[in-house]
C-alpha atoms as a PDB file:
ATOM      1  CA  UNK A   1       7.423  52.351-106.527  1.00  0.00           C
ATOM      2  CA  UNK A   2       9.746  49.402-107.402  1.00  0.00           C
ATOM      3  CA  UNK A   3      12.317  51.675-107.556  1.00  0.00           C
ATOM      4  CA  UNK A   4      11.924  52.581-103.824  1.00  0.00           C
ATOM      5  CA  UNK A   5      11.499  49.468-102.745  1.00  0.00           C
ATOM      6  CA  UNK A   6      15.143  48.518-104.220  1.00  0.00           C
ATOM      7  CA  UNK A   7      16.611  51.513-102.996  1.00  0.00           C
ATOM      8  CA  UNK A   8      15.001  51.039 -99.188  1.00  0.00           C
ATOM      9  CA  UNK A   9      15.718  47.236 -98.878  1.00  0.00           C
ATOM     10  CA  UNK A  10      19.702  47.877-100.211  1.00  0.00           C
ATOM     11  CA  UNK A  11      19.500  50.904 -97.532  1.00  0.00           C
ATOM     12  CA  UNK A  12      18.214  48.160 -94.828  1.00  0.00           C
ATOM     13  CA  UNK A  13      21.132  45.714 -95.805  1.00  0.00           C
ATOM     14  CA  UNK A  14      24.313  48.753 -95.578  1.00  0.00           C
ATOM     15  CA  UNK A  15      23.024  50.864 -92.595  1.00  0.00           C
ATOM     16  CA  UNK A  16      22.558  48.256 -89.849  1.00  0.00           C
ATOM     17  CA  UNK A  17      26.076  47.519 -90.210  1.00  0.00           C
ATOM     18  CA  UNK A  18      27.390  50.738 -91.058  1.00  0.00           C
ATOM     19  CA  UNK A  19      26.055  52.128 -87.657  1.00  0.00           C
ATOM     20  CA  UNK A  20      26.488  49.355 -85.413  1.00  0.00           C
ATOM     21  CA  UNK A  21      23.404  49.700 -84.466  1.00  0.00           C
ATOM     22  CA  UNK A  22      19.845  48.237 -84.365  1.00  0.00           C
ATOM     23  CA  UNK A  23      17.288  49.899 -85.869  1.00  0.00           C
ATOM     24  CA  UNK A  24      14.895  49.701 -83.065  1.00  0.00           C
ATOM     25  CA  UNK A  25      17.296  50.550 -79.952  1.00  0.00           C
ATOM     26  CA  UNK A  26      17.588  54.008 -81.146  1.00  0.00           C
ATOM     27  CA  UNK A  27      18.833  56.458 -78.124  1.00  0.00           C
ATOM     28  CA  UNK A  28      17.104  59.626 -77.079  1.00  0.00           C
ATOM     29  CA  UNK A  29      17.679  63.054 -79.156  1.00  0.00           C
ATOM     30  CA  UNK A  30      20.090  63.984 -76.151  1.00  0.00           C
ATOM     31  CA  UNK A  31      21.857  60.634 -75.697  1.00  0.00           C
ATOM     32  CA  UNK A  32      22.337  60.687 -80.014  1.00  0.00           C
ATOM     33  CA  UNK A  33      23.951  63.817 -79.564  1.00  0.00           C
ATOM     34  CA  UNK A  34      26.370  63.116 -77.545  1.00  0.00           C
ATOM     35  CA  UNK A  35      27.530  60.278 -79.714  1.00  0.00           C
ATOM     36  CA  UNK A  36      25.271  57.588 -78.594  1.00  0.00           C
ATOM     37  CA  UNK A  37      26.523  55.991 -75.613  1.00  0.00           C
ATOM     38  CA  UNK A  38      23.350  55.042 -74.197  1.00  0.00           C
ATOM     39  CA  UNK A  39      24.855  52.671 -71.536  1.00  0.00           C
ATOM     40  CA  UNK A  40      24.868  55.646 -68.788  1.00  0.00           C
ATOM     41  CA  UNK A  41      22.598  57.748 -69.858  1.00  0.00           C
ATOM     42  CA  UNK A  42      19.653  55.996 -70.865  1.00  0.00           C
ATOM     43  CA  UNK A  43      17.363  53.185 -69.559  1.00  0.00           C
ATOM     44  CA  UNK A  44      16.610  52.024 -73.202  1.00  0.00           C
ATOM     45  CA  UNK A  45      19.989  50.686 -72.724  1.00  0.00           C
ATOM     46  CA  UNK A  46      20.523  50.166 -69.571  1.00  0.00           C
ATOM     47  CA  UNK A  47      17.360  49.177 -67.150  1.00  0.00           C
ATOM     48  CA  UNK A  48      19.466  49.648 -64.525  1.00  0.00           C
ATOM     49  CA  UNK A  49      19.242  53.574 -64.703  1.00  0.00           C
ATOM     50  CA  UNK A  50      15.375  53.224 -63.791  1.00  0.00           C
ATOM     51  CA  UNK A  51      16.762  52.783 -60.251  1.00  0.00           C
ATOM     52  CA  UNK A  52      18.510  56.245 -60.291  1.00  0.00           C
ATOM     53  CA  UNK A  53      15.738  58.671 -61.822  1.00  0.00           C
ATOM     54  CA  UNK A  54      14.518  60.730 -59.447  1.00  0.00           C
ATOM     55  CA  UNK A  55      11.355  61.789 -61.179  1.00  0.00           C
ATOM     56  CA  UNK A  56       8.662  60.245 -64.030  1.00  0.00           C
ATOM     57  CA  UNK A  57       8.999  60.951 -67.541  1.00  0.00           C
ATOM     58  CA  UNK A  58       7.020  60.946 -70.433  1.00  0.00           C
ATOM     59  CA  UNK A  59       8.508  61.191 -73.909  1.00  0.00           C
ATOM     60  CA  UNK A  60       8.804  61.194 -77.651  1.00  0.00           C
ATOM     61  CA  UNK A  61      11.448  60.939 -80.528  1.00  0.00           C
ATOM     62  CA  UNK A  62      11.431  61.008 -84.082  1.00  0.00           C
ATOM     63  CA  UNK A  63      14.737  60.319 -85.745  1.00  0.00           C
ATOM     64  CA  UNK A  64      15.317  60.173 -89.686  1.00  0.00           C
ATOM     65  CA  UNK A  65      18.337  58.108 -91.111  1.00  0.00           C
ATOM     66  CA  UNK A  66      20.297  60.010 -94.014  1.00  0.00           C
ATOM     67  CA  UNK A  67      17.287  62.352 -95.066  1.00  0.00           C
ATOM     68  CA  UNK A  68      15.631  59.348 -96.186  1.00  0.00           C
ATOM     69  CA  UNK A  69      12.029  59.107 -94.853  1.00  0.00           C
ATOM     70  CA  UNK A  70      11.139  55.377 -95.599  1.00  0.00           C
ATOM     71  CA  UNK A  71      14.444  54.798 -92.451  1.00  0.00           C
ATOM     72  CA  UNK A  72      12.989  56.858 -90.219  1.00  0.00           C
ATOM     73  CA  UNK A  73      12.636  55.969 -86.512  1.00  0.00           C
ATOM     74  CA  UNK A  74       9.639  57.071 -84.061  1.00  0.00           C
ATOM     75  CA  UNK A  75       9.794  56.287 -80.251  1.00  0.00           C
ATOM     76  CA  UNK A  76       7.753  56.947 -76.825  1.00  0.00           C
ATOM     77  CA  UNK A  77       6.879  56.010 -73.938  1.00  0.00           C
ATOM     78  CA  UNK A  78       6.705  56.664 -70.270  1.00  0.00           C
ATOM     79  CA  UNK A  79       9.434  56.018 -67.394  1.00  0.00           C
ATOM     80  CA  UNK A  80       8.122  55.624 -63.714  1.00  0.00           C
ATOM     81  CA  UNK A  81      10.393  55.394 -60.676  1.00  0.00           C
ATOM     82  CA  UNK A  82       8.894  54.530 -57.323  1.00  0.00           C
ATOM     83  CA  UNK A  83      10.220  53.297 -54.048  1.00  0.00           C
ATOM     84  CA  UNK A  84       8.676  49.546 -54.581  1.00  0.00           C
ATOM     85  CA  UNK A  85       9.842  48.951 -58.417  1.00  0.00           C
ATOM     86  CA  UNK A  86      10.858  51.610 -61.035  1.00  0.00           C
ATOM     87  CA  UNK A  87       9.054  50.264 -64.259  1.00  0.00           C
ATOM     88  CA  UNK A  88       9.373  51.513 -67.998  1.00  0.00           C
ATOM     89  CA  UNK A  89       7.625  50.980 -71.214  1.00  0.00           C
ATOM     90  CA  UNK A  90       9.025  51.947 -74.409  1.00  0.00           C
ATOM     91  CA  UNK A  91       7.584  51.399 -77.984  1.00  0.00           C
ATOM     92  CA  UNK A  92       9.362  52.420 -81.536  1.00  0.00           C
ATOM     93  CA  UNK A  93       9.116  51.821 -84.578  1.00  0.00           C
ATOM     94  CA  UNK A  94      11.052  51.690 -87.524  1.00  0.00           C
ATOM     95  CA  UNK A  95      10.188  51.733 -91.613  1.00  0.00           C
ATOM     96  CA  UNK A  96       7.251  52.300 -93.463  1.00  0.00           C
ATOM     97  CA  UNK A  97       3.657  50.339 -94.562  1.00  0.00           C
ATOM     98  CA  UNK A  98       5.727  47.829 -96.954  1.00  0.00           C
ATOM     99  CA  UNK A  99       8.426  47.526 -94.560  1.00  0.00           C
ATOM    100  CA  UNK A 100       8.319  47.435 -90.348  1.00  0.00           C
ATOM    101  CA  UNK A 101       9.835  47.012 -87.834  1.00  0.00           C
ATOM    102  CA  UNK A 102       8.401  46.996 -83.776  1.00  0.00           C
ATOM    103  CA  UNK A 103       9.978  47.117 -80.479  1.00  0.00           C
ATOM    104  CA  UNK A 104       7.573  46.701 -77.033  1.00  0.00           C
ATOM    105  CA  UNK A 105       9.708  46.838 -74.231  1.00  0.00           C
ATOM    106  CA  UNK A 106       8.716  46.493 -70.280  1.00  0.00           C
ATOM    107  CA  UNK A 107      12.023  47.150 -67.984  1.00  0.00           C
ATOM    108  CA  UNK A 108      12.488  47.410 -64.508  1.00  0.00           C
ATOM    109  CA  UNK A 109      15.234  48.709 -62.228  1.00  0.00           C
ATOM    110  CA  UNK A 110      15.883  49.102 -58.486  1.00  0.00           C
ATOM    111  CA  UNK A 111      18.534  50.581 -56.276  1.00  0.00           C
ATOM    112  CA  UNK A 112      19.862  47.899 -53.816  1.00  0.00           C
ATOM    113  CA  UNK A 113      21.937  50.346 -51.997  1.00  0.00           C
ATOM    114  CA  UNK A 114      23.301  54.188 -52.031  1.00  0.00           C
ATOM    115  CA  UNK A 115      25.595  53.388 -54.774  1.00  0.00           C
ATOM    116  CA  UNK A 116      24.032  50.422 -56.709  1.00  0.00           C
ATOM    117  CA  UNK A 117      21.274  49.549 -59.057  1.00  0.00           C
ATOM    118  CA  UNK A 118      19.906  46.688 -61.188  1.00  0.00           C
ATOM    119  CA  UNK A 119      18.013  46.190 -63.874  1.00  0.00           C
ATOM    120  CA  UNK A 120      16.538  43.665 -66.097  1.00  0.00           C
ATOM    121  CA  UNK A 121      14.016  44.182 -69.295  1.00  0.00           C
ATOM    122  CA  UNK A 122      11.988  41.872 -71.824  1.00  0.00           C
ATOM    123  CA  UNK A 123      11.124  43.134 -75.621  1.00  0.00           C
ATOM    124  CA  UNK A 124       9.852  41.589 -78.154  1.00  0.00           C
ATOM    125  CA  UNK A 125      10.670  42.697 -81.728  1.00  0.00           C
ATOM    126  CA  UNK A 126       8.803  42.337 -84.612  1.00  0.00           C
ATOM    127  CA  UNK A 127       9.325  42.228 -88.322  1.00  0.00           C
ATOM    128  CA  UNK A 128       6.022  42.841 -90.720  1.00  0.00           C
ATOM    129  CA  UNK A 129       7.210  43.238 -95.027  1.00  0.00           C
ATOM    130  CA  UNK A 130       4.855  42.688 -97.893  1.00  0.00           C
ATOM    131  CA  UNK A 131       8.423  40.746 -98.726  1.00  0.00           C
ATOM    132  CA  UNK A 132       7.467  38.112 -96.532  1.00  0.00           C
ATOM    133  CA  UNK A 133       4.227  35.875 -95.907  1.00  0.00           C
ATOM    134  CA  UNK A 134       4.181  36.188 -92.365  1.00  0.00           C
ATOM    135  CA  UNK A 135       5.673  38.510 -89.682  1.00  0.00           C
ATOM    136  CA  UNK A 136       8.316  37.157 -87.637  1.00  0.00           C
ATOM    137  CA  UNK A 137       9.705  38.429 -84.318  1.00  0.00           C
ATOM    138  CA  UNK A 138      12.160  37.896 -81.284  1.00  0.00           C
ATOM    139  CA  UNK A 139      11.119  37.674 -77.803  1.00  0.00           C
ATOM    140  CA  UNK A 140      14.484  38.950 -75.498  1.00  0.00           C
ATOM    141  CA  UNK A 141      16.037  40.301 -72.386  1.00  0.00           C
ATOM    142  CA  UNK A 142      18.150  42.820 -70.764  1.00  0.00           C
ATOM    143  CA  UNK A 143      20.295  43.334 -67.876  1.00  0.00           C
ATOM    144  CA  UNK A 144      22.051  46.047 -66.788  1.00  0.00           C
ATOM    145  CA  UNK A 145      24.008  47.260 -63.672  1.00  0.00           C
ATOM    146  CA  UNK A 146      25.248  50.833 -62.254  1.00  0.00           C
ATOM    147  CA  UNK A 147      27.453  51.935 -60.056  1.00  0.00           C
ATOM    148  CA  UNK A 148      28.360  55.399 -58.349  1.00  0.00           C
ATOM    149  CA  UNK A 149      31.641  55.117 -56.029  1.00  0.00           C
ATOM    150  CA  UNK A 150      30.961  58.896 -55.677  1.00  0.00           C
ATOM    151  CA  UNK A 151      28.739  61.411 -56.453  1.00  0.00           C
ATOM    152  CA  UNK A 152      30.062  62.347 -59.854  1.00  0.00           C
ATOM    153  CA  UNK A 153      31.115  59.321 -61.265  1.00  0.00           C
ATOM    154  CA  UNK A 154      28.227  56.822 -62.636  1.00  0.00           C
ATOM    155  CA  UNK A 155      29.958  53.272 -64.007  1.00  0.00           C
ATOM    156  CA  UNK A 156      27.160  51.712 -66.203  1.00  0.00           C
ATOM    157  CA  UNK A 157      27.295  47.972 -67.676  1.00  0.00           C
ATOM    158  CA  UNK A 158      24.348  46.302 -69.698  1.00  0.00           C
ATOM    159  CA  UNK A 159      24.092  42.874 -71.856  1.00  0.00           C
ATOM    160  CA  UNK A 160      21.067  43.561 -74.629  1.00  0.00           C
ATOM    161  CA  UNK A 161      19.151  40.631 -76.062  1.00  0.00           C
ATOM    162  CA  UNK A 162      20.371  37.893 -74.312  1.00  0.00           C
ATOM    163  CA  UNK A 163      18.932  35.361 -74.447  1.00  0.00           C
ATOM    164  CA  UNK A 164      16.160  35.446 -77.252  1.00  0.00           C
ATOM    165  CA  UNK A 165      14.055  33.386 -78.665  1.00  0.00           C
ATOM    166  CA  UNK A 166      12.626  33.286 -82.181  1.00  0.00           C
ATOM    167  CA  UNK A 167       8.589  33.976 -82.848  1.00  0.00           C
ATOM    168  CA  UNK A 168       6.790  32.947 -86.025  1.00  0.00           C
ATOM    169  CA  UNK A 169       8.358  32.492 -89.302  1.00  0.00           C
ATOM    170  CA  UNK A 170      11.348  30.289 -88.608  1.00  0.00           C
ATOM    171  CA  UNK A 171      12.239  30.566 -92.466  1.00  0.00           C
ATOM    172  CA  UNK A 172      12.880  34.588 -92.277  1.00  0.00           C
ATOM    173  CA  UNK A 173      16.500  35.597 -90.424  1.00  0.00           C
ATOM    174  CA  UNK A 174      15.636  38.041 -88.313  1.00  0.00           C
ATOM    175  CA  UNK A 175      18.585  37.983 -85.479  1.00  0.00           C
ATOM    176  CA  UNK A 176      19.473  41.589 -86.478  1.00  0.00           C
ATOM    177  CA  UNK A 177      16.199  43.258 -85.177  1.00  0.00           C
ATOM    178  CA  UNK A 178      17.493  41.950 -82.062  1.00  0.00           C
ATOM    179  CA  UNK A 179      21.134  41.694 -82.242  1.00  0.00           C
ATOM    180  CA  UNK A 180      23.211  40.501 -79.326  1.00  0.00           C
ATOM    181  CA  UNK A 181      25.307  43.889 -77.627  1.00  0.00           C
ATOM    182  CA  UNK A 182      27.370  44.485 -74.763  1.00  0.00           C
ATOM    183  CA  UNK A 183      28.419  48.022 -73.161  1.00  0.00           C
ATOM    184  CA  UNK A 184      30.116  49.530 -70.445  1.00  0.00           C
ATOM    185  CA  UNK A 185      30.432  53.021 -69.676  1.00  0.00           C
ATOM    186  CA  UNK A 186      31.695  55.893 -67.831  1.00  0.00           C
ATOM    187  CA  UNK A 187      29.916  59.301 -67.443  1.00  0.00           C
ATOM    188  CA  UNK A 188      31.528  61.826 -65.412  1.00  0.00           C
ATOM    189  CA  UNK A 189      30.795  65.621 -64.110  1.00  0.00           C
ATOM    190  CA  UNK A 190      33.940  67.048 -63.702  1.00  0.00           C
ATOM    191  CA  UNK A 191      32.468  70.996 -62.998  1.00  0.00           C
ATOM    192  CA  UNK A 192      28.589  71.626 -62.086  1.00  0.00           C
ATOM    193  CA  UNK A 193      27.942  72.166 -65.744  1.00  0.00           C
ATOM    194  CA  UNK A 194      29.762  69.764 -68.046  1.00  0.00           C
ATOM    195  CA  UNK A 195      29.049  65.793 -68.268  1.00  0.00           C
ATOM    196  CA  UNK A 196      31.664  63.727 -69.749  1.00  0.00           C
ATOM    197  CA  UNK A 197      30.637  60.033 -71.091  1.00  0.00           C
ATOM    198  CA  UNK A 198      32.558  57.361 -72.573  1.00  0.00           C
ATOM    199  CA  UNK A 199      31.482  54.010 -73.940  1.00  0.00           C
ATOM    200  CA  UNK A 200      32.177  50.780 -75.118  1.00  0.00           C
ATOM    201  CA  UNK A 201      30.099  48.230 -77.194  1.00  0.00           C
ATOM    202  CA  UNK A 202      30.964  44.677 -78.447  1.00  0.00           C
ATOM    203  CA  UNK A 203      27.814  43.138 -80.860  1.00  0.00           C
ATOM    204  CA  UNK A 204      27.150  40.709 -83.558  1.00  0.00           C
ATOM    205  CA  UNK A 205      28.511  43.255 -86.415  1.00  0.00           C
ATOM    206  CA  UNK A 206      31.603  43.995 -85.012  1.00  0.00           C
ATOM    207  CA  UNK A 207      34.420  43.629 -82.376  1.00  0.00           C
ATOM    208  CA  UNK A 208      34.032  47.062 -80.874  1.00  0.00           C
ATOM    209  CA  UNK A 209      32.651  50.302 -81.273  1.00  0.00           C
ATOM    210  CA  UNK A 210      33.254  53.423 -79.197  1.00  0.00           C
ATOM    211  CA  UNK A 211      31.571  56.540 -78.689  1.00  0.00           C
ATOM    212  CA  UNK A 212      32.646  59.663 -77.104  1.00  0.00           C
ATOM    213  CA  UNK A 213      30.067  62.495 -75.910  1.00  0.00           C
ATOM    214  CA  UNK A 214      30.310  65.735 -74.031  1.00  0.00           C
ATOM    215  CA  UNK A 215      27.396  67.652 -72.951  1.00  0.00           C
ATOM    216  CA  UNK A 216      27.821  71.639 -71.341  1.00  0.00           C
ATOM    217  CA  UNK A 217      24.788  73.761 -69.777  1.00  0.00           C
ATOM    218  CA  UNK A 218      25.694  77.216 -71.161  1.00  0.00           C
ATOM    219  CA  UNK A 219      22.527  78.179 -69.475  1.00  0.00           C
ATOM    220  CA  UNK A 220      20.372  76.920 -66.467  1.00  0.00           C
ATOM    221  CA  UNK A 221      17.996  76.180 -69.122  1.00  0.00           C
ATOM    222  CA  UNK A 222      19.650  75.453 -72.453  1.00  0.00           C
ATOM    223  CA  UNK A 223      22.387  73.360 -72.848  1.00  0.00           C
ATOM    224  CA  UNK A 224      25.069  72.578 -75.961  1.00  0.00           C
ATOM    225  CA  UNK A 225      26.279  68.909 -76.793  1.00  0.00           C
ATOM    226  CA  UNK A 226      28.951  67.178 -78.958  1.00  0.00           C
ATOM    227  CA  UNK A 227      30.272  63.997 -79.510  1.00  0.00           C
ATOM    228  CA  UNK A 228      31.524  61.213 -81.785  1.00  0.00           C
ATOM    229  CA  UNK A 229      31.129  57.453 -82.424  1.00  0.00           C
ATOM    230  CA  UNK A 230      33.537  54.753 -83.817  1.00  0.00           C
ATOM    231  CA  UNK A 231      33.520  52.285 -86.557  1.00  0.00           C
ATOM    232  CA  UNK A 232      32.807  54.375 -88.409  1.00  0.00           C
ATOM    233  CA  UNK A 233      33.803  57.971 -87.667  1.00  0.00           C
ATOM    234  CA  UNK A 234      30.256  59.666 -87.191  1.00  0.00           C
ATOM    235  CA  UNK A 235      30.429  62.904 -85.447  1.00  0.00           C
ATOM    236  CA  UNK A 236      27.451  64.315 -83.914  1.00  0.00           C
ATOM    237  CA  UNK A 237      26.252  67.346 -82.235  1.00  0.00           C
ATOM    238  CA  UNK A 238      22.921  68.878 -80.626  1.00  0.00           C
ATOM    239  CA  UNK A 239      21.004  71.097 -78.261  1.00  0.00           C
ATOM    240  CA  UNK A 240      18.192  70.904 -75.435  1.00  0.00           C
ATOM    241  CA  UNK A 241      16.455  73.746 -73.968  1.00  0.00           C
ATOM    242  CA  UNK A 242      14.182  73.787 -71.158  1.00  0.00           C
ATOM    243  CA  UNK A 243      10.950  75.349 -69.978  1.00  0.00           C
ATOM    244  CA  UNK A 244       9.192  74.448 -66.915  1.00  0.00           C
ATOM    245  CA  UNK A 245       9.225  70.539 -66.956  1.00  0.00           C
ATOM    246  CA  UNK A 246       9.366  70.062 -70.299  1.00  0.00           C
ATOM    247  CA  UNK A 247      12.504  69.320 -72.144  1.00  0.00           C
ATOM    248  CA  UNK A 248      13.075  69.928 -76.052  1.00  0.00           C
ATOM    249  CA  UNK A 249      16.080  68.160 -77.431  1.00  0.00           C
ATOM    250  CA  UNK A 250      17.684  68.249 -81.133  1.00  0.00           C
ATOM    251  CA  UNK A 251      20.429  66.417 -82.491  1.00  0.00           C
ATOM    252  CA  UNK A 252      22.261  65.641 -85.481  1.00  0.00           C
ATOM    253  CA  UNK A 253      24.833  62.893 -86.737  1.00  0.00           C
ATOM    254  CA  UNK A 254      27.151  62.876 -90.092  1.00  0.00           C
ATOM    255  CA  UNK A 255      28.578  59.770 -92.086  1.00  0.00           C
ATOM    256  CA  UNK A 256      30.645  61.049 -94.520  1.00  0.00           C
ATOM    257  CA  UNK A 257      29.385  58.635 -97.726  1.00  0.00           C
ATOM    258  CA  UNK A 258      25.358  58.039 -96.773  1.00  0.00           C
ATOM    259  CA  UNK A 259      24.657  61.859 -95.130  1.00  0.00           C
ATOM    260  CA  UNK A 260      23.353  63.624 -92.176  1.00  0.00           C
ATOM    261  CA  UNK A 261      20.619  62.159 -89.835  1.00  0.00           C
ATOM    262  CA  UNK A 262      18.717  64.694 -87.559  1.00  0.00           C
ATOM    263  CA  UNK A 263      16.005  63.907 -84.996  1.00  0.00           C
ATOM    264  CA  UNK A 264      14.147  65.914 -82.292  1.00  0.00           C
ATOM    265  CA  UNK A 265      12.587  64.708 -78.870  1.00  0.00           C
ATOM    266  CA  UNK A 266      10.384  66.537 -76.114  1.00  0.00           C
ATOM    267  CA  UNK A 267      10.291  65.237 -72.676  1.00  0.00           C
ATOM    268  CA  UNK A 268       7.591  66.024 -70.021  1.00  0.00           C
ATOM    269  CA  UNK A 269       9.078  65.266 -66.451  1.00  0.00           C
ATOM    270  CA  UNK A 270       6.098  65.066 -63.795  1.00  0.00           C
END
């Protein structure tokens, strides 16, 4: 057991800043397979997107880290667009009894014209170890904007935890459960079935990470996606398949010294 415990809190310290990422603000199965770029494609990311659904959503993800179970990553929760105030809740969490990690997040979004939306969201993360006497946590915001000049072109820019606060144990550093992050991108549908997306992101690990993702319906129901994120070079790659209004996604990533991370979401659209 103590062995574990080494081996999972030396796996916390490397893959936070290996990925570039959080290990809360973990995309959808669909968004991950397209290499991550969450900014347009995701109101996890970007609130602002709330304002452009069309229909509600209800949905799960479970995503495991390198094969390694004690990083793996389960989400849900339920997206609601309406013509007074689009609203989502999202919940995840991260770990395992010794070691956790909790995101509650309430966003809202709203469409202030024909080609322009804004968002904002509040979270509040919190950190619970056996390492640690008491839990500690972050309380934090989002904004996010989005823009369509025309139909299929969607410009998408979002500032994540800023500002936050710290909650409980002042004596435990725990700025990277909510680490600062700012994105822009660009998703574009160049033919009826093929998306395009490109991203940016400048956080508290480093300067700036890209990500690259392409996404083609081979099928009216089932569609094929690729796509690749920077710093470092992770390739990725998935599938979704439909039936009726529920939506089955899959998706895989590869580092090339910790290993493959797969995941698989379902969707119910209502």
């Amino acid at each position: 057991m103590k062995k574990r415990i080494l081996i999972f809190i030396l796996l916390l310290q490397i893959a936070p800043k290996v990925v570039a990422t959080d290990n809360l603000r973990i995309p959808d199965l669909r968004t991950l397979a397209m290499g991550g770029g969450g900014v347009t494609e995701t109101p996890l990311f970007n609130p602002a997107l709330l304002g452009l659904q069309n229909s509600s959503k209800l949905f799960a993800n479970y995503y495991n880290r390198y094969s390694v179970s004690e990083l793996a990553t389960v989400s849900g929760g339920i997206h609601f667009p309406n013509d007074r105030l689009p609203v989502g809740l999202d919940i995840t969490s991260f770990g395992y009894d010794e070691y956790r990690e909790s995101l509650f997040r309430l966003s809202f979004g709203k469409l202030l014209s024909e080609k322009f939306s804004l968002g904002i969201a509040v979270q509040y993360a919190l950190l619970q170890s056996e390492l640690f006497e008491e839990s500690t946590g972050r309380l934090s915001a989002d904004v996010g904007v989005a823009y369509q000049p025309v139909d299929n072109l969607l410009i998408s820019w979002s500032l994540l935890h800023t500002p936050s606060v710290h909650v409980g144990d002042k004596n435990i550093d725990n700025e990277y459960i909510a680490p600062y992050s700012m994105q822009l991108g660009f998703r574009y549908s160049f033919i009826n079935n093929m998306l395009i997306t490109v991203s940016a992101e400048h956080n508290r690990e480093d300067n700036l990470r890209g990500a690259f993702g392409i996404e083609y319906a081979a099928f009216e129901d089932f569609s094929i996606r690729a796509g690749v994120q920077t710093t470092p070079l992770c390739p990725s790659l998935g599938v979704g398949y439909k039936i009726a209004n529920i939506q089955i996604d899959a998706g895989m990533l590869y580092h090339s010294v910790l290993g493959t991370s797969l995941g698989i979401g379902i969707s119910y659209d209502f």
